[in-house]
N, C-alpha and C. Protein backbone atom coordinates (compact mmCIF):
# COMPACT_ATOMS: atom_id res chain seq x y z
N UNK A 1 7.83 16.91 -0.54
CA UNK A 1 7.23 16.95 0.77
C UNK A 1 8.31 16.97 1.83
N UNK A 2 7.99 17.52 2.63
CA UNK A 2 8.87 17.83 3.72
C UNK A 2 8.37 16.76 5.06
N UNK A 3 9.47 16.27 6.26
CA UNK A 3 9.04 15.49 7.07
C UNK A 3 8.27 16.54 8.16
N UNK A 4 7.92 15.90 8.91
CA UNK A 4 7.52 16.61 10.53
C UNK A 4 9.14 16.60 11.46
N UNK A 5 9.52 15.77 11.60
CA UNK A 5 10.81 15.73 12.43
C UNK A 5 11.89 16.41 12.31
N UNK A 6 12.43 16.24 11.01
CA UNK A 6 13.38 16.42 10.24
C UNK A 6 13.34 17.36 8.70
N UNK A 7 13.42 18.60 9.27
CA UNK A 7 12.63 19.66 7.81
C UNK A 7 13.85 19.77 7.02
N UNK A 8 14.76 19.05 6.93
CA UNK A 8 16.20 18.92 5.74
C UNK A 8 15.67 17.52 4.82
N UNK A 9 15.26 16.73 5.42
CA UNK A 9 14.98 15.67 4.82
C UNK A 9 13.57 15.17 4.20
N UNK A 10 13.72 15.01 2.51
CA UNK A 10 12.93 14.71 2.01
C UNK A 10 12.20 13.45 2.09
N UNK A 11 10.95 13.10 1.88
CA UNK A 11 10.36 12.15 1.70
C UNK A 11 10.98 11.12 0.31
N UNK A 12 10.97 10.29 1.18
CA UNK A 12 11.76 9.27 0.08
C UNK A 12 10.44 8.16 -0.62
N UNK A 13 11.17 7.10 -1.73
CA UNK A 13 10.55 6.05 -1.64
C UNK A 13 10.63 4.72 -0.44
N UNK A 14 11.53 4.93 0.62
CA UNK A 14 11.73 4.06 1.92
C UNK A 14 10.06 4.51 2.32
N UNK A 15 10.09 5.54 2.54
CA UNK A 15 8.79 6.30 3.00
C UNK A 15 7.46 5.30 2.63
N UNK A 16 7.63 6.16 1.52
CA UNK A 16 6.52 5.51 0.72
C UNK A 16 6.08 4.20 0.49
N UNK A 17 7.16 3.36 0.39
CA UNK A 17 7.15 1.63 0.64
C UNK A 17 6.89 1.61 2.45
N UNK A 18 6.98 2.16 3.07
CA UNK A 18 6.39 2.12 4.33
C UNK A 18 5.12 2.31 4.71
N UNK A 19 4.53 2.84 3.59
CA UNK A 19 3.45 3.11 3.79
C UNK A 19 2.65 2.17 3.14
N UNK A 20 2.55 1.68 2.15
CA UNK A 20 2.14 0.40 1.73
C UNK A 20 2.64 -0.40 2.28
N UNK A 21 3.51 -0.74 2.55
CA UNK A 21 3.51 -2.29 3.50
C UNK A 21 2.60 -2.27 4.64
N UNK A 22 2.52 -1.17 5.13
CA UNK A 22 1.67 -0.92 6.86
C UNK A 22 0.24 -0.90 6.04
N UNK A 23 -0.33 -0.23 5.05
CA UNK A 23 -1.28 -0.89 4.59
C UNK A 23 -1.82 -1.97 4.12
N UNK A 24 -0.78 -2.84 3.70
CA UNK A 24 -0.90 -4.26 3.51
C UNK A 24 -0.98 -5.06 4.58
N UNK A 25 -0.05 -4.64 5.64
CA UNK A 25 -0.74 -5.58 7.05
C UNK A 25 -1.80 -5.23 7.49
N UNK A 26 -2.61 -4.02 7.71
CA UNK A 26 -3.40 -3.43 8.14
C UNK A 26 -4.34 -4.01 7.22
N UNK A 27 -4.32 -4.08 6.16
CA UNK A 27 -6.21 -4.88 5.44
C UNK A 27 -5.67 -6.19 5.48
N UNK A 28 -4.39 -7.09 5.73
CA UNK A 28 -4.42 -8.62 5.67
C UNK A 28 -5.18 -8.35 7.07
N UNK A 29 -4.44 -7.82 8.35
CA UNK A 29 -5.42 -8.42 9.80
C UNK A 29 -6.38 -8.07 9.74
N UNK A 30 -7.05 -7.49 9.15
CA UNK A 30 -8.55 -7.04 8.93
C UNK A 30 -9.27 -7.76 8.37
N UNK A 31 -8.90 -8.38 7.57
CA UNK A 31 -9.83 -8.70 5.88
C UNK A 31 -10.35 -7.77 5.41
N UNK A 32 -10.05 -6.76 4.96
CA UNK A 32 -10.38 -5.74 4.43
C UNK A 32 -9.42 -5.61 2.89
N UNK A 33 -10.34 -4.96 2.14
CA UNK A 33 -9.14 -4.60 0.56
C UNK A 33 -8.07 -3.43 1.37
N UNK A 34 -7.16 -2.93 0.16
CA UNK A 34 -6.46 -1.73 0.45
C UNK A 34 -6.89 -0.63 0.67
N UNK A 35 -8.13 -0.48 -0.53
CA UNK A 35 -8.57 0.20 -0.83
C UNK A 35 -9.83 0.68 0.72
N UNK A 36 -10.04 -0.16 1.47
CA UNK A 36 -11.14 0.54 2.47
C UNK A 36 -9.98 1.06 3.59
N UNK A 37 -8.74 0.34 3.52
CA UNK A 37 -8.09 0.96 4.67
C UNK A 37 -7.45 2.55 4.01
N UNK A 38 -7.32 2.29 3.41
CA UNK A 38 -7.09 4.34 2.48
C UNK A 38 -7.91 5.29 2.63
N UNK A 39 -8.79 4.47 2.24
CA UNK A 39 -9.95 5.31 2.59
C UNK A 39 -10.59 5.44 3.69
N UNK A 40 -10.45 4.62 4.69
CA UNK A 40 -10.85 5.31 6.13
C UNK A 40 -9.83 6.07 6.81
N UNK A 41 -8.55 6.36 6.69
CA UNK A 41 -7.41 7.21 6.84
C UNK A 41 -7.89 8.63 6.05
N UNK A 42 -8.04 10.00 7.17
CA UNK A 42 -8.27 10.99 6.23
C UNK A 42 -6.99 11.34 5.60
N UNK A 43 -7.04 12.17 4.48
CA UNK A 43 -5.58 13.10 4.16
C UNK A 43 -4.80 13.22 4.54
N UNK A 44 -5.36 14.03 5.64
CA UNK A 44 -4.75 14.76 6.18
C UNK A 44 -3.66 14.15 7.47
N UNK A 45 -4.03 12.76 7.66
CA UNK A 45 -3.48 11.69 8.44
C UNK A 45 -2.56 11.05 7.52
N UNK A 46 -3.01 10.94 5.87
CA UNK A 46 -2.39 10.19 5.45
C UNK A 46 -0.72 10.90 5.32
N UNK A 47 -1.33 11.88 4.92
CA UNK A 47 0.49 13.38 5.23
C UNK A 47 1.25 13.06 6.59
N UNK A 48 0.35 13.07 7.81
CA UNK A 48 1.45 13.31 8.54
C UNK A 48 2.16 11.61 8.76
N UNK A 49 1.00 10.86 8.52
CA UNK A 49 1.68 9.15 8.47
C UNK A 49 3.10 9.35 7.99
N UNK A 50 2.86 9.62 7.14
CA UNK A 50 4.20 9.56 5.93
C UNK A 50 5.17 10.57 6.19
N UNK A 51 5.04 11.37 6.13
CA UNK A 51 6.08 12.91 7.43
C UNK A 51 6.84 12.18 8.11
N UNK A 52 5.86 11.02 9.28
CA UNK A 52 6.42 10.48 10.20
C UNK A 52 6.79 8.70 9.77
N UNK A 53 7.01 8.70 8.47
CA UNK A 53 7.79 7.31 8.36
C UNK A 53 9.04 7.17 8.72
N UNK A 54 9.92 8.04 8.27
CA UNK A 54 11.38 7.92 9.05
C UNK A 54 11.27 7.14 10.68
N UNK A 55 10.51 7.97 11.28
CA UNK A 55 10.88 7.30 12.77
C UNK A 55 9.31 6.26 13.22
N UNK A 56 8.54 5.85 12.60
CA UNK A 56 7.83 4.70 12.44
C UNK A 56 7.95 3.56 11.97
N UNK A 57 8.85 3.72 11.05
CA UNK A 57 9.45 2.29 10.24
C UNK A 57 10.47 1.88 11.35
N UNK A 58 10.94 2.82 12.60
CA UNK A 58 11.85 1.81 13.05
C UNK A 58 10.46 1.56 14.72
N UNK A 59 9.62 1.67 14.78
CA UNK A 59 8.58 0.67 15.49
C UNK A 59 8.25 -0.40 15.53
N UNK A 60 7.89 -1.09 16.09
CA UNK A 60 7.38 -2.74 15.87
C UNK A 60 6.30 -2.44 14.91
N UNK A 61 6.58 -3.05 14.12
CA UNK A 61 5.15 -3.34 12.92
C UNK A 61 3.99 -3.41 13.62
N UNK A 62 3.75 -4.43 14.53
CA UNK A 62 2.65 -4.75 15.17
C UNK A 62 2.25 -3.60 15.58
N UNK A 63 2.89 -3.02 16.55
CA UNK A 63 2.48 -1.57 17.28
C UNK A 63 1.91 -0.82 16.52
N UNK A 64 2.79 -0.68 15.66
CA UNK A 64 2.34 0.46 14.20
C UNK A 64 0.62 0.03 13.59
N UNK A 65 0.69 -0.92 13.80
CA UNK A 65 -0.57 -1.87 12.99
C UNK A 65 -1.71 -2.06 13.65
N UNK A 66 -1.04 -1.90 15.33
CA UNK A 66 -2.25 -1.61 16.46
C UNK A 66 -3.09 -0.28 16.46
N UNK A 67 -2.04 0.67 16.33
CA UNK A 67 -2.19 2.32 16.57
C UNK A 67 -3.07 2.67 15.36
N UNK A 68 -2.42 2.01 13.89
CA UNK A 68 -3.52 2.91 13.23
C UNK A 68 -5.15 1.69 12.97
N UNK A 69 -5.29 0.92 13.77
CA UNK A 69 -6.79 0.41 13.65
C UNK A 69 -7.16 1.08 14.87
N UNK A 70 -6.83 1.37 15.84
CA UNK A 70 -7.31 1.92 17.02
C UNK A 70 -7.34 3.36 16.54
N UNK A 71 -6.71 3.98 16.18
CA UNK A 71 -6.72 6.00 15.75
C UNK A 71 -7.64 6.05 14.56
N UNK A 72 -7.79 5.29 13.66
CA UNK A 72 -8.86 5.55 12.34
C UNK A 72 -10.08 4.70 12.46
N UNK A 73 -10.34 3.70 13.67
CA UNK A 73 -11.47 3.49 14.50
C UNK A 73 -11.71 2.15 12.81
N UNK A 74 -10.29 1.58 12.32
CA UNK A 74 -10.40 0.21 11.57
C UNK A 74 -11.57 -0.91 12.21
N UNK A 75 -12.37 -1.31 11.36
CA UNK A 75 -13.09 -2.91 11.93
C UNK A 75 -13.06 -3.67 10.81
N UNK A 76 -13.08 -5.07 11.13
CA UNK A 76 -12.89 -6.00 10.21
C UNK A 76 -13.61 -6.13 9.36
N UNK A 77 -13.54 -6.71 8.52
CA UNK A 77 -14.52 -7.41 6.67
C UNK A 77 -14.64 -8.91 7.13
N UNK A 78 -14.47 -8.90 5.78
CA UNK A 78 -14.68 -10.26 5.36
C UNK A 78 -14.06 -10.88 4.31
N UNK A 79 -12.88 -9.98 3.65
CA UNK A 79 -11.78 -10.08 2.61
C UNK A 79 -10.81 -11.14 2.92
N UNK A 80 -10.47 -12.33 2.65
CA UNK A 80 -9.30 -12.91 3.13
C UNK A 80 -8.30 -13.14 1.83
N UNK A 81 -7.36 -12.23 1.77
CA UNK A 81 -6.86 -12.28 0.56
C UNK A 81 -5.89 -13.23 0.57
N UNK A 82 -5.61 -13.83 1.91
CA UNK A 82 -4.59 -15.12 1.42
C UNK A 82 -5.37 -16.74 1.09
N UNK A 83 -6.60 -16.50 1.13
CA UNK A 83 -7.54 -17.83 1.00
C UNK A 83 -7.23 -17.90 -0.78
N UNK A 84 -6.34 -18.51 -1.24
CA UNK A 84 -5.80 -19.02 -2.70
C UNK A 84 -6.52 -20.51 -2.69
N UNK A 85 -6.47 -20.74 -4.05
CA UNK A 85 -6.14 -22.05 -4.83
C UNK A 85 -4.46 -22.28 -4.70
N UNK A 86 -4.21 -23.50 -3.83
CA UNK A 86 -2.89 -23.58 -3.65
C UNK A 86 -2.31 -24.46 -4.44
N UNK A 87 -2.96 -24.79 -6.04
CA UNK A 87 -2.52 -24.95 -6.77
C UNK A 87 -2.07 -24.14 -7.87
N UNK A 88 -2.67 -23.19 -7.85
CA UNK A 88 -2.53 -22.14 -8.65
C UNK A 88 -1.35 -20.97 -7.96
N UNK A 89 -1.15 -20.90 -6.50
CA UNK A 89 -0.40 -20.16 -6.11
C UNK A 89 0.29 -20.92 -4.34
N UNK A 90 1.57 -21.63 -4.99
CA UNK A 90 2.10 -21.83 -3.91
C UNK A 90 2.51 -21.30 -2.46
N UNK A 91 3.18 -20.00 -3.08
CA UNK A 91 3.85 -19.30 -1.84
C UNK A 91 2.98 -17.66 -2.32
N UNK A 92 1.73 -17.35 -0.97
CA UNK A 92 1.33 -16.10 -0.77
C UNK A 92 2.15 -15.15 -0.40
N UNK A 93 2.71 -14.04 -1.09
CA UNK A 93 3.66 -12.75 -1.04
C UNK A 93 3.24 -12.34 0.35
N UNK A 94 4.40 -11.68 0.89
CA UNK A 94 4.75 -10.82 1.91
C UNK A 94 3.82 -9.43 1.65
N UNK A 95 3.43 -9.26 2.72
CA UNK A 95 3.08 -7.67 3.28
C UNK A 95 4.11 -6.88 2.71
N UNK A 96 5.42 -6.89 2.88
CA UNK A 96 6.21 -6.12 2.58
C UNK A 96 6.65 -6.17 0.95
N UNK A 97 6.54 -7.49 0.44
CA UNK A 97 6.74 -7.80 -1.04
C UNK A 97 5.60 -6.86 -1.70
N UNK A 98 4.50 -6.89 -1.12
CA UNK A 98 3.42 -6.53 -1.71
C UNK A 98 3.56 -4.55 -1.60
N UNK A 99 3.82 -4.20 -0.90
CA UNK A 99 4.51 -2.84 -0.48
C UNK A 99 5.19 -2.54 -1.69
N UNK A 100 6.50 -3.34 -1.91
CA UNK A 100 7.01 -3.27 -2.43
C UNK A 100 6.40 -2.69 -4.15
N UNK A 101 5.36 -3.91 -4.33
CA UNK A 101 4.74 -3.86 -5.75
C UNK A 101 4.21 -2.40 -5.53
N UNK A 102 3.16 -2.24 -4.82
CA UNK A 102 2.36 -0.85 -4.56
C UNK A 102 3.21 0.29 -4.87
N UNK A 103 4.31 0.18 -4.22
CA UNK A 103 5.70 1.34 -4.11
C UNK A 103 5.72 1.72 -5.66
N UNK A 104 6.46 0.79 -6.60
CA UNK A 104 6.98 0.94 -7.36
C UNK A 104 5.64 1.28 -8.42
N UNK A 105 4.55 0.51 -8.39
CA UNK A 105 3.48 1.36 -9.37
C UNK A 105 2.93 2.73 -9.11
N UNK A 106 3.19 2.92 -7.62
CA UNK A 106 3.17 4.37 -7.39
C UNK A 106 3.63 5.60 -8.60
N UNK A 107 5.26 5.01 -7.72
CA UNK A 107 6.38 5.76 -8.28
C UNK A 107 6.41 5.82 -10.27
N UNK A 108 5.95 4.37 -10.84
CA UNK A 108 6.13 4.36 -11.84
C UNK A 108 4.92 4.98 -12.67
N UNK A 109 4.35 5.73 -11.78
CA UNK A 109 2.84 6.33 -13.10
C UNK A 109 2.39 7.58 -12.14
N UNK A 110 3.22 8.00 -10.77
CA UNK A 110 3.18 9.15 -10.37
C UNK A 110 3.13 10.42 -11.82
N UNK A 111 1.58 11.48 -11.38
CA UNK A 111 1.68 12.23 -11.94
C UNK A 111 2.89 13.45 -12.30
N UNK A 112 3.15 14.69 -12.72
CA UNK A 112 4.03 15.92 -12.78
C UNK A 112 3.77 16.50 -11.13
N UNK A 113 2.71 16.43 -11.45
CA UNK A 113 2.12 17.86 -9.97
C UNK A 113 1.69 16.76 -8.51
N UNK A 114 2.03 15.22 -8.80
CA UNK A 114 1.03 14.53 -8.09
C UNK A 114 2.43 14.42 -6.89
N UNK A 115 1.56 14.38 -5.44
CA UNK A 115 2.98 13.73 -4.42
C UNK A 115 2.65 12.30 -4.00
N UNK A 116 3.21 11.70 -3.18
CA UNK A 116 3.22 10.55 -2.93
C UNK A 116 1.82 10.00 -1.93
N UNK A 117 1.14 11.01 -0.97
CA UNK A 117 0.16 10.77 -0.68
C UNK A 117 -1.62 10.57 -1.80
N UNK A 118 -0.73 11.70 -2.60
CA UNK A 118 -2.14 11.70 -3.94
C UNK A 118 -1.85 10.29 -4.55
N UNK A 119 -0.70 9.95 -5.08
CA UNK A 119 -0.44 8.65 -6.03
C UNK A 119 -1.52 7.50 -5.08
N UNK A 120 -0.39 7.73 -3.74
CA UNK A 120 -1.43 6.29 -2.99
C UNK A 120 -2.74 6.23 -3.33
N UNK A 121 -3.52 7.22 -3.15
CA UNK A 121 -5.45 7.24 -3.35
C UNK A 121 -5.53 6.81 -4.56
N UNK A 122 -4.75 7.39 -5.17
CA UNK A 122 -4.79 7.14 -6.94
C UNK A 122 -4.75 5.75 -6.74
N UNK A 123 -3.50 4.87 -7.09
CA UNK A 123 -3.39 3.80 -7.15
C UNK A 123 -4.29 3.09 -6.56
N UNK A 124 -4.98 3.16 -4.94
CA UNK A 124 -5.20 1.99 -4.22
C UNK A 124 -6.55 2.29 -4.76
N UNK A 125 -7.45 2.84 -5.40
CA UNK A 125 -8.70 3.15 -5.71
C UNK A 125 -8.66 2.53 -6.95
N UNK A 126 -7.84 2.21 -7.30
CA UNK A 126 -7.73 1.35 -9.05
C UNK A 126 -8.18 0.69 -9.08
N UNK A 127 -9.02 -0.34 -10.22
CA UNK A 127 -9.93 -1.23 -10.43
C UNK A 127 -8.27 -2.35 -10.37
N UNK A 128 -7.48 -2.31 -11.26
CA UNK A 128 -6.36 -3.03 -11.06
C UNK A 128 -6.04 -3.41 -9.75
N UNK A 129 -6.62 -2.99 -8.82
CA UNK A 129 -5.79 -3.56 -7.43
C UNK A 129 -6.42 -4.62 -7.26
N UNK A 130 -7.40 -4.97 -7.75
CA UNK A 130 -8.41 -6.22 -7.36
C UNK A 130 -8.07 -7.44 -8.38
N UNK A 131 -7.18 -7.07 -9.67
CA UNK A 131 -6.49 -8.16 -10.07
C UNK A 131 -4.94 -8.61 -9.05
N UNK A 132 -4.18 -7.15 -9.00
CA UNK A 132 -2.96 -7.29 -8.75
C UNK A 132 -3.36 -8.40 -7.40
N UNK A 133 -4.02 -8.16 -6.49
CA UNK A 133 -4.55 -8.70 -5.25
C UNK A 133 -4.97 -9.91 -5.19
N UNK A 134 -5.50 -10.19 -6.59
CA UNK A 134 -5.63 -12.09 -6.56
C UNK A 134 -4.49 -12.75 -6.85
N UNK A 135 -4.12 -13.11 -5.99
CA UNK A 135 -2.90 -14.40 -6.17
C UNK A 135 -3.02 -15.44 -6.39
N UNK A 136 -4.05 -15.50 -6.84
CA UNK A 136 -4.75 -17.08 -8.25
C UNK A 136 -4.38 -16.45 -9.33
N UNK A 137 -3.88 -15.36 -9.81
CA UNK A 137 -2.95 -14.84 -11.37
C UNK A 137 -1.93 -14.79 -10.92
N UNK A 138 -1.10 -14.01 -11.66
CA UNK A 138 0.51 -14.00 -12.41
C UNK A 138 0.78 -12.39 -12.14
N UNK A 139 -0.35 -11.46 -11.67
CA UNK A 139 0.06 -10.06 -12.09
C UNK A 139 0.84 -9.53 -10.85
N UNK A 140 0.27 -9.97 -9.59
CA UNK A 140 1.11 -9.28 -8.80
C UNK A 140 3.02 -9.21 -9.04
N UNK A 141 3.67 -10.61 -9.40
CA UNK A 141 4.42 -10.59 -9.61
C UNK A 141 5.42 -10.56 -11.08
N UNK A 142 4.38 -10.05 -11.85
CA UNK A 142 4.61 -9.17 -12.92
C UNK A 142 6.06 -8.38 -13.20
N UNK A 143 6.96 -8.15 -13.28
CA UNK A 143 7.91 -6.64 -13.71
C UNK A 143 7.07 -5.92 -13.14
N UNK A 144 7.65 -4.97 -13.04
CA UNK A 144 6.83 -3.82 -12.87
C UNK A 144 6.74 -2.67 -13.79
N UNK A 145 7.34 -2.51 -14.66
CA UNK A 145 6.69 -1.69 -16.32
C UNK A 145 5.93 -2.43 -16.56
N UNK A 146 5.12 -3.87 -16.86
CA UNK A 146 4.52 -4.32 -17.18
C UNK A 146 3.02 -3.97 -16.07
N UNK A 147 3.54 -3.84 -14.65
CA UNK A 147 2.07 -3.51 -14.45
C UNK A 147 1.65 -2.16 -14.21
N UNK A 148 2.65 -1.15 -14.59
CA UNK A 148 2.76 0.38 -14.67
C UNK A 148 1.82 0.29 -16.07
N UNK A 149 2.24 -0.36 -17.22
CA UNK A 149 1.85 -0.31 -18.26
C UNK A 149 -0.03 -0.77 -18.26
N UNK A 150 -0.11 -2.01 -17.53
CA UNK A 150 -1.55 -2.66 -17.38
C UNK A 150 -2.39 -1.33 -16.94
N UNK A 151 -1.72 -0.93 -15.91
CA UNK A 151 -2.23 0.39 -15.27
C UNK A 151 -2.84 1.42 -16.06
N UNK A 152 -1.73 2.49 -17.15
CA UNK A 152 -2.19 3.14 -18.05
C UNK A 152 -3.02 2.89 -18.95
N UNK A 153 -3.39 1.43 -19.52
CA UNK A 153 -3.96 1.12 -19.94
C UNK A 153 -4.86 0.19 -19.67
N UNK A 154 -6.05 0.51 -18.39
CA UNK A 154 -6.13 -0.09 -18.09
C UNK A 154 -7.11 -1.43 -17.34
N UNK A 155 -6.13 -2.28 -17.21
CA UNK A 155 -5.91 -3.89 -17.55
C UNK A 155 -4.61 -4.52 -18.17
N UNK A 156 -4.93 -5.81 -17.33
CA UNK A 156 -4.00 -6.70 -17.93
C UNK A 156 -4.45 -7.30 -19.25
């Protein structure tokens, strides 16, 4: 994939971990899963999002986090994914940690023909995101062949 700004420069995984993290803040201030904020983002938004990560990742998060609930017309749930058993899970992962995870199961079960906007739908539509997402288990912070692997086969 090619950017909007910059047509020498490829879409990276910086990119792509940019784009899950901004979806991870975007359904934590919501209460919403991942999966409804993906899906209220058309395609065709979700391309140029990502085109334009290079010069969005250096925005205030917040801003970034304002713009796309106000442009994809976001409203809140009722999801609170940091409401744990805080015995079972001391310290709730980062927006960006969690990016992070998303990133790399992307990358690690990306199809031949698939690009980085298809993987996202792929992935965030997974029945697995609703384990990886409870942080009363062990999976989010898993390896990550191990939850590439849960993935293909899948479950943990």
């Amino acid at each position: 994939m090619k950017p909007i700004y910059w047509q020498d420069e490829l879409i990276t995984q910086n990119d792509l971990k940019f784009m899950c993290y901004m979806i991870e803040r975007v359904a934590r201030k919501l209460h919403r899963h991942n999966d409804e904020v993906i899906d209220a983002i058309p395609k065709e938004e979700l391309y140029r999002l990502i085109r334009a990560a290079a010069v969005l990742h250096c925005m205030n998060p917040e801003q970034v986090e304002a713009n796309w609930i106000e442009d994809y017309h976001l409203t809140p749930g009722d999801f609170d994914i940091t409401e744990v058993d805080s015995r079972l899970c001391e310290t709730i992962p980062t927006a960006l940690q969690m990016g992070k995870v998303y990133m790399r199961l992307i990358c690690d079960t990306i199809g031949e023909n698939e690009d980085y906007v298809e993987g996202m739908m792929r992935v965030y539509r997974h029945e697995i995101c609703k384990t990886i997402d409870n942080y009363n288990c062990s999976a989010y912070y898993e390896p990550s062949y191990y939850i590439a692997r849960a993935y293909n086969e899948g479950g943990f």
